[in-house]
N, C-alpha and C. Protein backbone atom coordinates (compact mmCIF):
# COMPACT_ATOMS: atom_id res chain seq x y z
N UNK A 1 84.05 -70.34 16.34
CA UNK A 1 84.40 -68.93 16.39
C UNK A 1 85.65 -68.78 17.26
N UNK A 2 86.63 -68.25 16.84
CA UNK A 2 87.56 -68.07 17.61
C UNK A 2 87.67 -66.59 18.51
N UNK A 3 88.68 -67.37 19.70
CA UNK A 3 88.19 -66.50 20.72
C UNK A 3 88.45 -64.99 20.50
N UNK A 4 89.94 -64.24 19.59
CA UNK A 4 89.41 -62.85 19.33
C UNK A 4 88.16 -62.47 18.66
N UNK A 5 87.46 -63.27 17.96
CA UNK A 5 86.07 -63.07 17.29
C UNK A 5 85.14 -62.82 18.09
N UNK A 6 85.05 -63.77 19.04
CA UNK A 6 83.79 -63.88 19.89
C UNK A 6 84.43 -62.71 20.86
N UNK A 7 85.19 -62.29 21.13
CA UNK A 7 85.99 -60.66 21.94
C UNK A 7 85.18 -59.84 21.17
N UNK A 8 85.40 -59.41 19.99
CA UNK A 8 85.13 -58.03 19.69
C UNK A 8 83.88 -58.08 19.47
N UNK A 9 82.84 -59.46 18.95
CA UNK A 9 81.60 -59.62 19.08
C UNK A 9 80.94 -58.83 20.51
N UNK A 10 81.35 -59.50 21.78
CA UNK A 10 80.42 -59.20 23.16
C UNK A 10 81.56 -57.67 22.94
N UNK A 11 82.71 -56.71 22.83
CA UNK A 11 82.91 -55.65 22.42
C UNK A 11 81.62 -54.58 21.91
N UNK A 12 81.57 -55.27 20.87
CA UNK A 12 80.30 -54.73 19.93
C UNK A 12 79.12 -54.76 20.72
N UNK A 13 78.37 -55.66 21.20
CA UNK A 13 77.38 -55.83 21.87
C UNK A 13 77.63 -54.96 22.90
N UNK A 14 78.28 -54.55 23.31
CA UNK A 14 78.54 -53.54 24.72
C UNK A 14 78.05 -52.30 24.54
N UNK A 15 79.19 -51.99 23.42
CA UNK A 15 79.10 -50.72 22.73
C UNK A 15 77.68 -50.30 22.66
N UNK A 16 77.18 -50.86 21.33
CA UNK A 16 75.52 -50.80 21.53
C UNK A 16 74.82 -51.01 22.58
N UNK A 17 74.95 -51.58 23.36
CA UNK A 17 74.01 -51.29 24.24
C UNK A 17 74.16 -50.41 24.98
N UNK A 18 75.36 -49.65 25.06
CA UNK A 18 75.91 -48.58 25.69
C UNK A 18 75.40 -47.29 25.23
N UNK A 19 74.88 -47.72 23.75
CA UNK A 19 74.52 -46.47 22.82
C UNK A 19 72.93 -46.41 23.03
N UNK A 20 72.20 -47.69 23.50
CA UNK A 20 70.91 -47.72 23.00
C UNK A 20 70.83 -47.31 24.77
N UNK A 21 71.07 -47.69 25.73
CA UNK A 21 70.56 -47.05 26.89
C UNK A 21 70.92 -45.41 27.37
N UNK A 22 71.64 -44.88 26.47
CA UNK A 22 72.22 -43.49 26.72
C UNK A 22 70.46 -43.09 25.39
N UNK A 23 70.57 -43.44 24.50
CA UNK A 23 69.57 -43.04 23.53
C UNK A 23 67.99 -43.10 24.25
N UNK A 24 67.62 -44.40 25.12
CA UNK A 24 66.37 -44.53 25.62
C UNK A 24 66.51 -43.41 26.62
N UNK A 25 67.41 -43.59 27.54
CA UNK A 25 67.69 -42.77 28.98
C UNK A 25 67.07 -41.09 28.49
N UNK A 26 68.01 -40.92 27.27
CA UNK A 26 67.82 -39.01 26.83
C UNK A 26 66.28 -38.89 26.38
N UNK A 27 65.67 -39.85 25.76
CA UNK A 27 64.45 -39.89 25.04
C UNK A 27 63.51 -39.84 26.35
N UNK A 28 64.03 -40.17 27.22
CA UNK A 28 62.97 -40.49 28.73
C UNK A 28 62.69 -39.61 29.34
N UNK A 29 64.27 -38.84 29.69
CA UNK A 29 64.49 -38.14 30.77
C UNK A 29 65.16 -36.85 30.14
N UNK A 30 65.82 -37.18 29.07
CA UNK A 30 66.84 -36.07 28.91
C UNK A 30 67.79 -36.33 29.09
N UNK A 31 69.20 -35.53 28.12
CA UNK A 31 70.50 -35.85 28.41
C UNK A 31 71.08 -35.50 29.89
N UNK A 32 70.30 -34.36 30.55
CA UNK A 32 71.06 -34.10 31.54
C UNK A 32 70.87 -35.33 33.02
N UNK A 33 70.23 -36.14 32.66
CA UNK A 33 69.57 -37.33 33.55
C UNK A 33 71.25 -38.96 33.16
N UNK A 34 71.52 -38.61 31.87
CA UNK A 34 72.06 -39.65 31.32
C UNK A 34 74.05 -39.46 31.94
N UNK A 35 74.36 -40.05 32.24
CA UNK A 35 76.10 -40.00 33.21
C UNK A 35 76.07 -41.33 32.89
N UNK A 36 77.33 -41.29 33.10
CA UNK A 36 78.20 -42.58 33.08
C UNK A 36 77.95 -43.38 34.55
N UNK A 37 77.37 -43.26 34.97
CA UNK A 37 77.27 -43.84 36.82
C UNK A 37 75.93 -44.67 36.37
N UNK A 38 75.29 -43.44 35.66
CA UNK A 38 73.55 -44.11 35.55
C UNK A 38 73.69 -45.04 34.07
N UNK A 39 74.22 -44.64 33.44
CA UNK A 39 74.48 -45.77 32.07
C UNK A 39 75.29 -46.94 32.38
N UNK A 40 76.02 -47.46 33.45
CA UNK A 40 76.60 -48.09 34.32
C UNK A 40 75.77 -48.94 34.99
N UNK A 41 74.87 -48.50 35.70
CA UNK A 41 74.03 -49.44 36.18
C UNK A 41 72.87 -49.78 35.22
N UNK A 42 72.46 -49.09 33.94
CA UNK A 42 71.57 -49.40 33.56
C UNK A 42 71.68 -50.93 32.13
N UNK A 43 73.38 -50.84 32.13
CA UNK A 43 73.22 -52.06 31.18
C UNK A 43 74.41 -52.91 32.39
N UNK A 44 74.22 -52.67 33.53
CA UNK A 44 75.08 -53.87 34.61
C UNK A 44 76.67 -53.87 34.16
N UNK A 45 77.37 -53.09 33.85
CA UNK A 45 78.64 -52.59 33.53
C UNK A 45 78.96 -51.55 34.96
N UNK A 46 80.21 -52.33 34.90
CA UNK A 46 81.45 -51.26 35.64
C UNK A 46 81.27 -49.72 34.79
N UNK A 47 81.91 -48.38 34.96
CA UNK A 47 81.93 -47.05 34.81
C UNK A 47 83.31 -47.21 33.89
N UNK A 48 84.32 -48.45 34.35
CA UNK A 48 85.57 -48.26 33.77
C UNK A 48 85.23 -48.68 31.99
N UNK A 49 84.26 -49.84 32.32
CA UNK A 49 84.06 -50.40 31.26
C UNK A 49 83.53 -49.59 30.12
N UNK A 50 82.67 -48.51 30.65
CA UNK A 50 82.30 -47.63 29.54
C UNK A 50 83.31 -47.00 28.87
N UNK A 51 84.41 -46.90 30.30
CA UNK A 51 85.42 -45.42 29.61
C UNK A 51 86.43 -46.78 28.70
N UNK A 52 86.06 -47.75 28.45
CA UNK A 52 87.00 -48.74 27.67
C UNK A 52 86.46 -48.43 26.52
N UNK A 53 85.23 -48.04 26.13
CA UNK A 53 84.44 -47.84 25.00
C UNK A 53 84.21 -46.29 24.38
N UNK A 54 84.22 -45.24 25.21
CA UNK A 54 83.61 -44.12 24.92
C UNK A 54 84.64 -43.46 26.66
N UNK A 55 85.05 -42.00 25.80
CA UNK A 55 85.98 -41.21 26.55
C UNK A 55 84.58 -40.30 27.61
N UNK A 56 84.17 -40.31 27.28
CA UNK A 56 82.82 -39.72 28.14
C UNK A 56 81.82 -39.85 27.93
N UNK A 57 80.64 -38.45 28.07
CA UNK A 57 79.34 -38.43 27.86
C UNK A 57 78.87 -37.71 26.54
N UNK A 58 80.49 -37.07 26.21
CA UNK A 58 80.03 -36.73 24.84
C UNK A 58 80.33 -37.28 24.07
N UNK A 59 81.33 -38.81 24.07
CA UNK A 59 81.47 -39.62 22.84
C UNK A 59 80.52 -40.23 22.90
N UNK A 60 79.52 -40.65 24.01
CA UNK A 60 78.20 -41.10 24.18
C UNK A 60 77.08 -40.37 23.16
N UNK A 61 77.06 -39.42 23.42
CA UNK A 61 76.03 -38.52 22.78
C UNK A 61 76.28 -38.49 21.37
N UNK A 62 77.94 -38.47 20.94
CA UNK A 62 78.21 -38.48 19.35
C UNK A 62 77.87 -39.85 18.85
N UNK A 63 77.95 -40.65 19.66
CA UNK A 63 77.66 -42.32 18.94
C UNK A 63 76.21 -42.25 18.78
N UNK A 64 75.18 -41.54 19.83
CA UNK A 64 73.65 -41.50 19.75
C UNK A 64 73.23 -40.48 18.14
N UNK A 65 73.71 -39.15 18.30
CA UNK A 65 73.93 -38.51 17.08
C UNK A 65 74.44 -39.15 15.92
N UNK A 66 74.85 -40.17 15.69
CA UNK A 66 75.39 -40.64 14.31
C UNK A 66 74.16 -41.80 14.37
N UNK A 67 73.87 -42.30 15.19
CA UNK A 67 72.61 -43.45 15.27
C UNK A 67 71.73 -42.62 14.42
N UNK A 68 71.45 -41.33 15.20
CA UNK A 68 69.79 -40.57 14.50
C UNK A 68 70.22 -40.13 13.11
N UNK A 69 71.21 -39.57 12.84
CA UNK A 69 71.66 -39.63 11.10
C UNK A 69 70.97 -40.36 10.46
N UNK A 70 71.63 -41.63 10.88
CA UNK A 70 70.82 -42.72 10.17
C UNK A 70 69.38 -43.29 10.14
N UNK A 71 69.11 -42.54 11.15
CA UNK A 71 67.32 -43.13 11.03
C UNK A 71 66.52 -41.43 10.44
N UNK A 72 67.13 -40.30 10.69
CA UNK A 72 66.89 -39.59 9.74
C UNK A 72 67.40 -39.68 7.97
N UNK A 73 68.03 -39.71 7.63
CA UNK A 73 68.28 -40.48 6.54
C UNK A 73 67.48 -40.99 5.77
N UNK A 74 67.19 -42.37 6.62
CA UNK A 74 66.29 -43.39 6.48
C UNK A 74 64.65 -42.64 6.06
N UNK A 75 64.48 -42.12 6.92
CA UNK A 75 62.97 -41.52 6.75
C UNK A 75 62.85 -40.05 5.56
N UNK A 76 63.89 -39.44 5.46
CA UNK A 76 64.29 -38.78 4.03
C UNK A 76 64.07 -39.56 2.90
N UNK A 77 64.82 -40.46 3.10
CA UNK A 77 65.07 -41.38 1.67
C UNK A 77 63.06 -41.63 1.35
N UNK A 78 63.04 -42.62 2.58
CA UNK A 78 61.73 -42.57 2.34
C UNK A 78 60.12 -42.00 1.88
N UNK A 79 60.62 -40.96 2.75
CA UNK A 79 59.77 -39.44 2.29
C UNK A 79 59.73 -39.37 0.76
N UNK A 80 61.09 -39.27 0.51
CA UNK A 80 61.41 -38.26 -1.00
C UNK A 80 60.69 -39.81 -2.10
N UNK A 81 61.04 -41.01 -1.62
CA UNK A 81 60.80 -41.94 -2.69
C UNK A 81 59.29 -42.24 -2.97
N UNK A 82 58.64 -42.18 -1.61
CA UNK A 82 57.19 -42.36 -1.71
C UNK A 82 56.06 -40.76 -2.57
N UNK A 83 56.87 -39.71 -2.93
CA UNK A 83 56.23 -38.90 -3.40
C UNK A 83 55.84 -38.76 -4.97
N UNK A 84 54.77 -38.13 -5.18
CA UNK A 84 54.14 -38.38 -6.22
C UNK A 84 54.60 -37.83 -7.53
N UNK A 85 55.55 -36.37 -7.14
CA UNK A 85 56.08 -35.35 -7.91
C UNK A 85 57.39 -34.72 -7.08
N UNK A 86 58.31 -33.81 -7.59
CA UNK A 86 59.42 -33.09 -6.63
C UNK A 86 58.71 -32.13 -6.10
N UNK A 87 57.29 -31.85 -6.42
CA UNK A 87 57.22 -30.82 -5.44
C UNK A 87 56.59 -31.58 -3.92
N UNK A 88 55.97 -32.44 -4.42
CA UNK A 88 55.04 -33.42 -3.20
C UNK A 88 56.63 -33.51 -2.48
N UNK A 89 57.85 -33.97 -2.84
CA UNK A 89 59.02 -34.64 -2.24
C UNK A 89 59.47 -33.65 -1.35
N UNK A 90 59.75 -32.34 -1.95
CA UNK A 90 59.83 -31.43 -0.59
C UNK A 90 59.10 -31.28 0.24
N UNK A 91 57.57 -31.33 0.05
CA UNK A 91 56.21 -31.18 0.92
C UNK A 91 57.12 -32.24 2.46
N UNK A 92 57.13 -33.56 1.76
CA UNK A 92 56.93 -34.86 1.89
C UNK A 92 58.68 -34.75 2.75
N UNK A 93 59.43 -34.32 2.44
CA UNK A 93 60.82 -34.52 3.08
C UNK A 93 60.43 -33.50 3.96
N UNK A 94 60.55 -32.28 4.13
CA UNK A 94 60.73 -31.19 5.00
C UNK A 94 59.32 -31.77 6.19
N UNK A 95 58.23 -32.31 6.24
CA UNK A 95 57.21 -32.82 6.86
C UNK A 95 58.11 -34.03 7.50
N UNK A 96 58.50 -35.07 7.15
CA UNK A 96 59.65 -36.12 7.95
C UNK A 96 60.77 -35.39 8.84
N UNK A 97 61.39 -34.43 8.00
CA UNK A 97 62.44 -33.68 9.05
C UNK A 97 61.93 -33.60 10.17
N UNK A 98 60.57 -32.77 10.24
CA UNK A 98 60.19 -32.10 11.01
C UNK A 98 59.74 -33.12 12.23
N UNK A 99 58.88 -34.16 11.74
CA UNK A 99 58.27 -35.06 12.48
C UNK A 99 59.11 -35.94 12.97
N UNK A 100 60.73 -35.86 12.67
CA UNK A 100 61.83 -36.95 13.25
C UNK A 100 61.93 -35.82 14.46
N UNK A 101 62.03 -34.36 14.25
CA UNK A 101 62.51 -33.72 15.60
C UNK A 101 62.10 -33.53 16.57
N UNK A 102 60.43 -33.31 16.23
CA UNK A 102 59.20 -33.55 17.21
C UNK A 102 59.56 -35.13 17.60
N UNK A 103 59.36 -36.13 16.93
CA UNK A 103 59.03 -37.64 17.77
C UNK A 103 60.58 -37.57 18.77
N UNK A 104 61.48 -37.42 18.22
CA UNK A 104 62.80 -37.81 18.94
C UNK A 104 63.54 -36.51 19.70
N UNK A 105 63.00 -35.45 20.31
CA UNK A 105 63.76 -34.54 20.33
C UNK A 105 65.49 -35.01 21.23
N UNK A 106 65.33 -35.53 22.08
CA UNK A 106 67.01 -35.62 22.65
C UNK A 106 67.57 -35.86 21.67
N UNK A 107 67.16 -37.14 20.50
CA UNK A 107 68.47 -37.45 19.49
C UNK A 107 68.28 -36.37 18.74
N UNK A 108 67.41 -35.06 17.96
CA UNK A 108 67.82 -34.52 17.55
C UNK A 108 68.81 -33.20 18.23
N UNK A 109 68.46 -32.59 19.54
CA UNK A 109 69.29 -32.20 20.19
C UNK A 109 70.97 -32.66 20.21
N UNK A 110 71.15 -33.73 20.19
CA UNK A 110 72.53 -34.73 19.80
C UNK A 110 73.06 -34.34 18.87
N UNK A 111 71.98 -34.46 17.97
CA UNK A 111 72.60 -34.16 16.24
C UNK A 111 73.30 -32.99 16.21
N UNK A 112 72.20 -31.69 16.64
CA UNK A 112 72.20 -30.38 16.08
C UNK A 112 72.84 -29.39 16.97
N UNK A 113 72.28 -29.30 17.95
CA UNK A 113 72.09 -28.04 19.48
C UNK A 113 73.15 -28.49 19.92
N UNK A 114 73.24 -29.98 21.20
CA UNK A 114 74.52 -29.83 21.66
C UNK A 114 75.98 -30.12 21.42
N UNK A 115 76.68 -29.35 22.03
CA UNK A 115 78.04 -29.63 21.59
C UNK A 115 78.68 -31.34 21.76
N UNK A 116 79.15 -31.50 20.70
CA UNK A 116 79.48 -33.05 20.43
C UNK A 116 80.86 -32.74 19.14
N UNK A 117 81.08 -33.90 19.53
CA UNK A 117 82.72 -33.72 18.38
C UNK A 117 82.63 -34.23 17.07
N UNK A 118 81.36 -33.84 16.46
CA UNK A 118 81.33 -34.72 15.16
C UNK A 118 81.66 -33.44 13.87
N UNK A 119 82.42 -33.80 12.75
CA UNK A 119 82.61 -32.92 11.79
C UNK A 119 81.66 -32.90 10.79
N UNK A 120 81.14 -31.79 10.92
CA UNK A 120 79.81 -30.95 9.39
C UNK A 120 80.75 -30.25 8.74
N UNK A 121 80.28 -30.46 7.14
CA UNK A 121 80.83 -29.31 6.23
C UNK A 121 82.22 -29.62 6.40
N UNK A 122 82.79 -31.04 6.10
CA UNK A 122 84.22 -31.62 5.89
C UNK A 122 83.83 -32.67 5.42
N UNK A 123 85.53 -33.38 4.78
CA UNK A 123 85.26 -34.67 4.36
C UNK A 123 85.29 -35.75 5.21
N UNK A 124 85.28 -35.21 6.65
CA UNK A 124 85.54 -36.59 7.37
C UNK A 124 84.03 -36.46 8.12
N UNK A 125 83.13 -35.52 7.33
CA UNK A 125 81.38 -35.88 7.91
C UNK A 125 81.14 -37.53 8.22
N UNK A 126 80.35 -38.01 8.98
CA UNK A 126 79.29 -39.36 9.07
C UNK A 126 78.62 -39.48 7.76
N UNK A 127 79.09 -41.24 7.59
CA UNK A 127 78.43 -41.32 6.26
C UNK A 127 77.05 -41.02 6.51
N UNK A 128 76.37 -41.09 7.31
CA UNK A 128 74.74 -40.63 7.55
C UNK A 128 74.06 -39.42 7.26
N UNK A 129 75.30 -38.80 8.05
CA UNK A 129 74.81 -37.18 7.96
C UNK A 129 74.63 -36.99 6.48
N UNK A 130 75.92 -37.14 5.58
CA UNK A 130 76.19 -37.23 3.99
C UNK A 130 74.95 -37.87 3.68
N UNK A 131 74.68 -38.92 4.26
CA UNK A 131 73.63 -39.42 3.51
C UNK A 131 72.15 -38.91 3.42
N UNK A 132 72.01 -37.81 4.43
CA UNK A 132 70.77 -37.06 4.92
C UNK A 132 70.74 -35.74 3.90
N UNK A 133 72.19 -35.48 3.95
CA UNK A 133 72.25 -34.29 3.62
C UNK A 133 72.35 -33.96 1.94
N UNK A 134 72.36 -35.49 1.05
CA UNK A 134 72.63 -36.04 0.44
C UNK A 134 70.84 -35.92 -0.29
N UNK A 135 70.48 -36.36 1.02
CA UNK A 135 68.91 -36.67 0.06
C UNK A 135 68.43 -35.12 0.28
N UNK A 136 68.77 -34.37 0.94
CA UNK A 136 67.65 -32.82 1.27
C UNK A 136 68.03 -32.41 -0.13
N UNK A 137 69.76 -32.45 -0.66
CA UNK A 137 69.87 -31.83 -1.66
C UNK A 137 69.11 -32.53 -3.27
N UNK A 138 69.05 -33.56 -3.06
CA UNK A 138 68.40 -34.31 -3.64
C UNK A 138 67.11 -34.25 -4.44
N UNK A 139 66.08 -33.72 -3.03
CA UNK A 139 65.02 -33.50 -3.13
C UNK A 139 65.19 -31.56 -3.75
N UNK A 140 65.77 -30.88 -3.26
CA UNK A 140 65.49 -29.39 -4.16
C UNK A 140 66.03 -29.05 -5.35
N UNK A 141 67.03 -30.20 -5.59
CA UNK A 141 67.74 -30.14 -7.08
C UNK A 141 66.60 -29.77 -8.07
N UNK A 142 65.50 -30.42 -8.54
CA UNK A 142 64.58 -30.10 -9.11
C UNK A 142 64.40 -28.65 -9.32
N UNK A 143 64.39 -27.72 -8.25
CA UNK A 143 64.34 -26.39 -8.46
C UNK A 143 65.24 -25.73 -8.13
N UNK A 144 66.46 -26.16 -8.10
CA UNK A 144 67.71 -25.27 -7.98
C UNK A 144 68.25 -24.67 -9.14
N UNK A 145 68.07 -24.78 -10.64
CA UNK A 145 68.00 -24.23 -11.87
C UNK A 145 69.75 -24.61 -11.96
N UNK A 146 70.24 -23.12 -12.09
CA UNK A 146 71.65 -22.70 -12.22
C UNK A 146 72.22 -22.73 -10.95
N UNK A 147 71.35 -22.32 -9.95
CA UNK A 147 72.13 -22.08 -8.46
C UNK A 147 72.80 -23.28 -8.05
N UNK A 148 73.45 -22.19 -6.97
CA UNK A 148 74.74 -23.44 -6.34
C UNK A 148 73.51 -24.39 -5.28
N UNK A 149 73.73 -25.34 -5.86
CA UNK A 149 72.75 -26.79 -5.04
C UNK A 149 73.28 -26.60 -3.70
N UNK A 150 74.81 -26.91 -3.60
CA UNK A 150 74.56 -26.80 -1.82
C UNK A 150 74.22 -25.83 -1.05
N UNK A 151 74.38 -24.64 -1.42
CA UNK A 151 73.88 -23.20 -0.75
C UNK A 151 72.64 -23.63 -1.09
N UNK A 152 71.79 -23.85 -1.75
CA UNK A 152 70.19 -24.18 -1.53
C UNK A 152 69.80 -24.93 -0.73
N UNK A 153 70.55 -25.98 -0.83
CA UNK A 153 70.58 -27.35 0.25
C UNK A 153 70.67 -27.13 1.83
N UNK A 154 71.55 -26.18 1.91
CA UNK A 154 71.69 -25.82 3.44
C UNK A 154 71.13 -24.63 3.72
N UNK A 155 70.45 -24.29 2.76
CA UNK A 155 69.31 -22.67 3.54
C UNK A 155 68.37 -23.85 3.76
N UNK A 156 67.43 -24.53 2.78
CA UNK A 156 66.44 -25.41 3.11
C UNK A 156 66.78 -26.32 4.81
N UNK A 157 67.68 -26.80 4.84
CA UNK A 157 68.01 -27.14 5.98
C UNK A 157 67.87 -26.24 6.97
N UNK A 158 68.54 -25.50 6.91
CA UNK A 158 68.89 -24.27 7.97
C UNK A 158 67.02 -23.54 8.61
N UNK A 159 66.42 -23.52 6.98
CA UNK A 159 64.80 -23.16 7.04
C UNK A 159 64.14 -24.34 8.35
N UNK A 160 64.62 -25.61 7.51
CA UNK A 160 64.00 -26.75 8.62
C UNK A 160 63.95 -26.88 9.90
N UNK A 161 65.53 -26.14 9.92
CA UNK A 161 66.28 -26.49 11.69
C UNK A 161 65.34 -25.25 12.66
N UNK A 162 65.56 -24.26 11.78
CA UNK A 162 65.42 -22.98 11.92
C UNK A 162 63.63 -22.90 12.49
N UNK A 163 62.84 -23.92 12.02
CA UNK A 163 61.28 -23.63 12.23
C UNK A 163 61.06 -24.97 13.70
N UNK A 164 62.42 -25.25 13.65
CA UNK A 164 61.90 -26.63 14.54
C UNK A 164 62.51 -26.24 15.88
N UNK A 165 63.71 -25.20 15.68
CA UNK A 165 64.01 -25.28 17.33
C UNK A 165 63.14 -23.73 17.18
N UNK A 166 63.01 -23.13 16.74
CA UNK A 166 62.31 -21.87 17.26
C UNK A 166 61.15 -21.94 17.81
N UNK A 167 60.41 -23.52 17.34
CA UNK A 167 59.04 -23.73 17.59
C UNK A 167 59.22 -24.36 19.21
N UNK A 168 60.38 -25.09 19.34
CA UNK A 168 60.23 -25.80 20.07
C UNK A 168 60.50 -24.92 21.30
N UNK A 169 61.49 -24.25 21.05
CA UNK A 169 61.71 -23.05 22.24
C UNK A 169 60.64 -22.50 23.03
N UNK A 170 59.37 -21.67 21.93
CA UNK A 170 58.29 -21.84 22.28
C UNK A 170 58.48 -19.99 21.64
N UNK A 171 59.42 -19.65 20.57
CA UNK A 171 59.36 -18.65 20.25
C UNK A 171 59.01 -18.40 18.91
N UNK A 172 57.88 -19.51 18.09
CA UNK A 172 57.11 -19.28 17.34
C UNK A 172 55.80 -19.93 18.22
N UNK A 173 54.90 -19.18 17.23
CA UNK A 173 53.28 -20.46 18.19
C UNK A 173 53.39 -21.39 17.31
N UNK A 174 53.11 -22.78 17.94
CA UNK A 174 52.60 -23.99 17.30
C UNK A 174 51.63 -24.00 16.53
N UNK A 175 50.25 -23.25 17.06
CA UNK A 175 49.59 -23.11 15.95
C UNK A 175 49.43 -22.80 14.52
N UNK A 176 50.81 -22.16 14.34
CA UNK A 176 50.74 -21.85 12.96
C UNK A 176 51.67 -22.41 12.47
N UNK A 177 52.36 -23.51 13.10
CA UNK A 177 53.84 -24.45 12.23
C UNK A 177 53.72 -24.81 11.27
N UNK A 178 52.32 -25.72 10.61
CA UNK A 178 51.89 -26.12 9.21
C UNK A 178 52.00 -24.80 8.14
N UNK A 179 51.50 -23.49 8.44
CA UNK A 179 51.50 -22.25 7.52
C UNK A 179 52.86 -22.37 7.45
N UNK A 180 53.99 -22.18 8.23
CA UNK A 180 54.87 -21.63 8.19
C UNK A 180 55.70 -23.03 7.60
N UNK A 181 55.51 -24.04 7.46
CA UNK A 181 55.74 -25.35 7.13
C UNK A 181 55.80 -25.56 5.50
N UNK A 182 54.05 -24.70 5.28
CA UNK A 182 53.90 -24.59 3.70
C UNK A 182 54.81 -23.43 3.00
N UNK A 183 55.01 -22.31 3.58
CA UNK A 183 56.03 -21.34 3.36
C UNK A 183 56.77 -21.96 2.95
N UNK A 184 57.85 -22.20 3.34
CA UNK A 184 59.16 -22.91 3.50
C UNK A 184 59.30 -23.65 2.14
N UNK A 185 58.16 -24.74 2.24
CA UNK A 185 58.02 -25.38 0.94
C UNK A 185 57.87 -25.03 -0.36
N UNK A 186 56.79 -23.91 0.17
CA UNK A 186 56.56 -23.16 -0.97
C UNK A 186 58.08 -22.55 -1.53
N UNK A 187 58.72 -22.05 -1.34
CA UNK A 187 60.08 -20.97 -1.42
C UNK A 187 61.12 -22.16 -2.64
N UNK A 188 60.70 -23.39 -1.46
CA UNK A 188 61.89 -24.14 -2.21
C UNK A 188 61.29 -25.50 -3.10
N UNK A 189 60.63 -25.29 -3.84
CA UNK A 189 59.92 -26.01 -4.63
C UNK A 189 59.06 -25.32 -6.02
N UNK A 190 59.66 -24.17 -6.25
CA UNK A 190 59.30 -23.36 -7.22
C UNK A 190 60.34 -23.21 -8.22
């Protein structure tokens, strides 16, 4: 291996691990726990060394946010493929959304809530996001008839986002998230 190879290799390896201890740290504690001082000591790196990799704490947070893309994505794809019918697939996708935001809330906070420099609703989106956003539309095509698919695509979303931070706020009750869960589904699967 030659030596620029094996450079951008331990490069790479940095990076990530730069990404995966800012990702554990927020999942632990929260983003407001996660700095460059404490991500510094937590993978044995200099502070300069980070800023060689990432301009701050919010290119930190955008590298963690494009991580969860992809493992939301991932569990979309999954959702929608393991279902029995398109209507089970919305049941079955909008139930994964939901349960990626509950299990992970900092990375979805990353994604959605805080401010981070990543572009939605352009062509220079994360192939992830595209790829998430890719399968939601995916899954309601089935009942989008004539309508414009992406305006369906992003109310259903918007429905998703919309039941998950309101719940989480604590300005719906939990107790009734599944009713209001089947709603939702119901609306966009008819």
């Amino acid at each position: 291996m030659s030596t620029q190879a094996r450079r951008e290799r331990e490069r790479a390896d940095r990076e990530r691990a730069i990404v995966a201890a800012a990702r554990d740290l927020a999942l632990a504690e929260g983003w407001d726990a996660v700095t460059t001082r404490r991500l510094a000591a937590e993978i044995e790196y200099s502070q300069p060394v980070l800023y060689s990799h990432f301009k701050g704490k919010d290119a930190i947070m955008a590298a963690v946010a494009v991580e969860g893309f992809a493992d939301l994505a991932t569990a979309l794809v999954s959702a929608r493929a393991s279902a029995a019918d398109p209507r089970q697939a919305v049941a079955d996708v909008a139930a994964a959304y939901v349960g990626f935001a509950q299990q992970r809330p900092a990375i979805y906070d990353a994604m959605f809530t805080l401010a981070v420099d990543l572009p939605f609703a352009s062509q220079d989106v994360p192939t992830d996001l595209a790829r998430g956003f890719a399968e939601l539309a995916a899954t309601v095509r089935p009942f989008a008839g004539d309508s414009d698919l992406e305006a369906i695509t992003e109310t259903f979303w918007a429905g998703l986002h919309g039941l998950v931070t309101l719940m989480r706020s604590g300005r719906l009750r939990r107790a009734d998230h599944d009713r209001r869960l089947a709603v939702l589904v119901d609306r966009f699967s008819r």
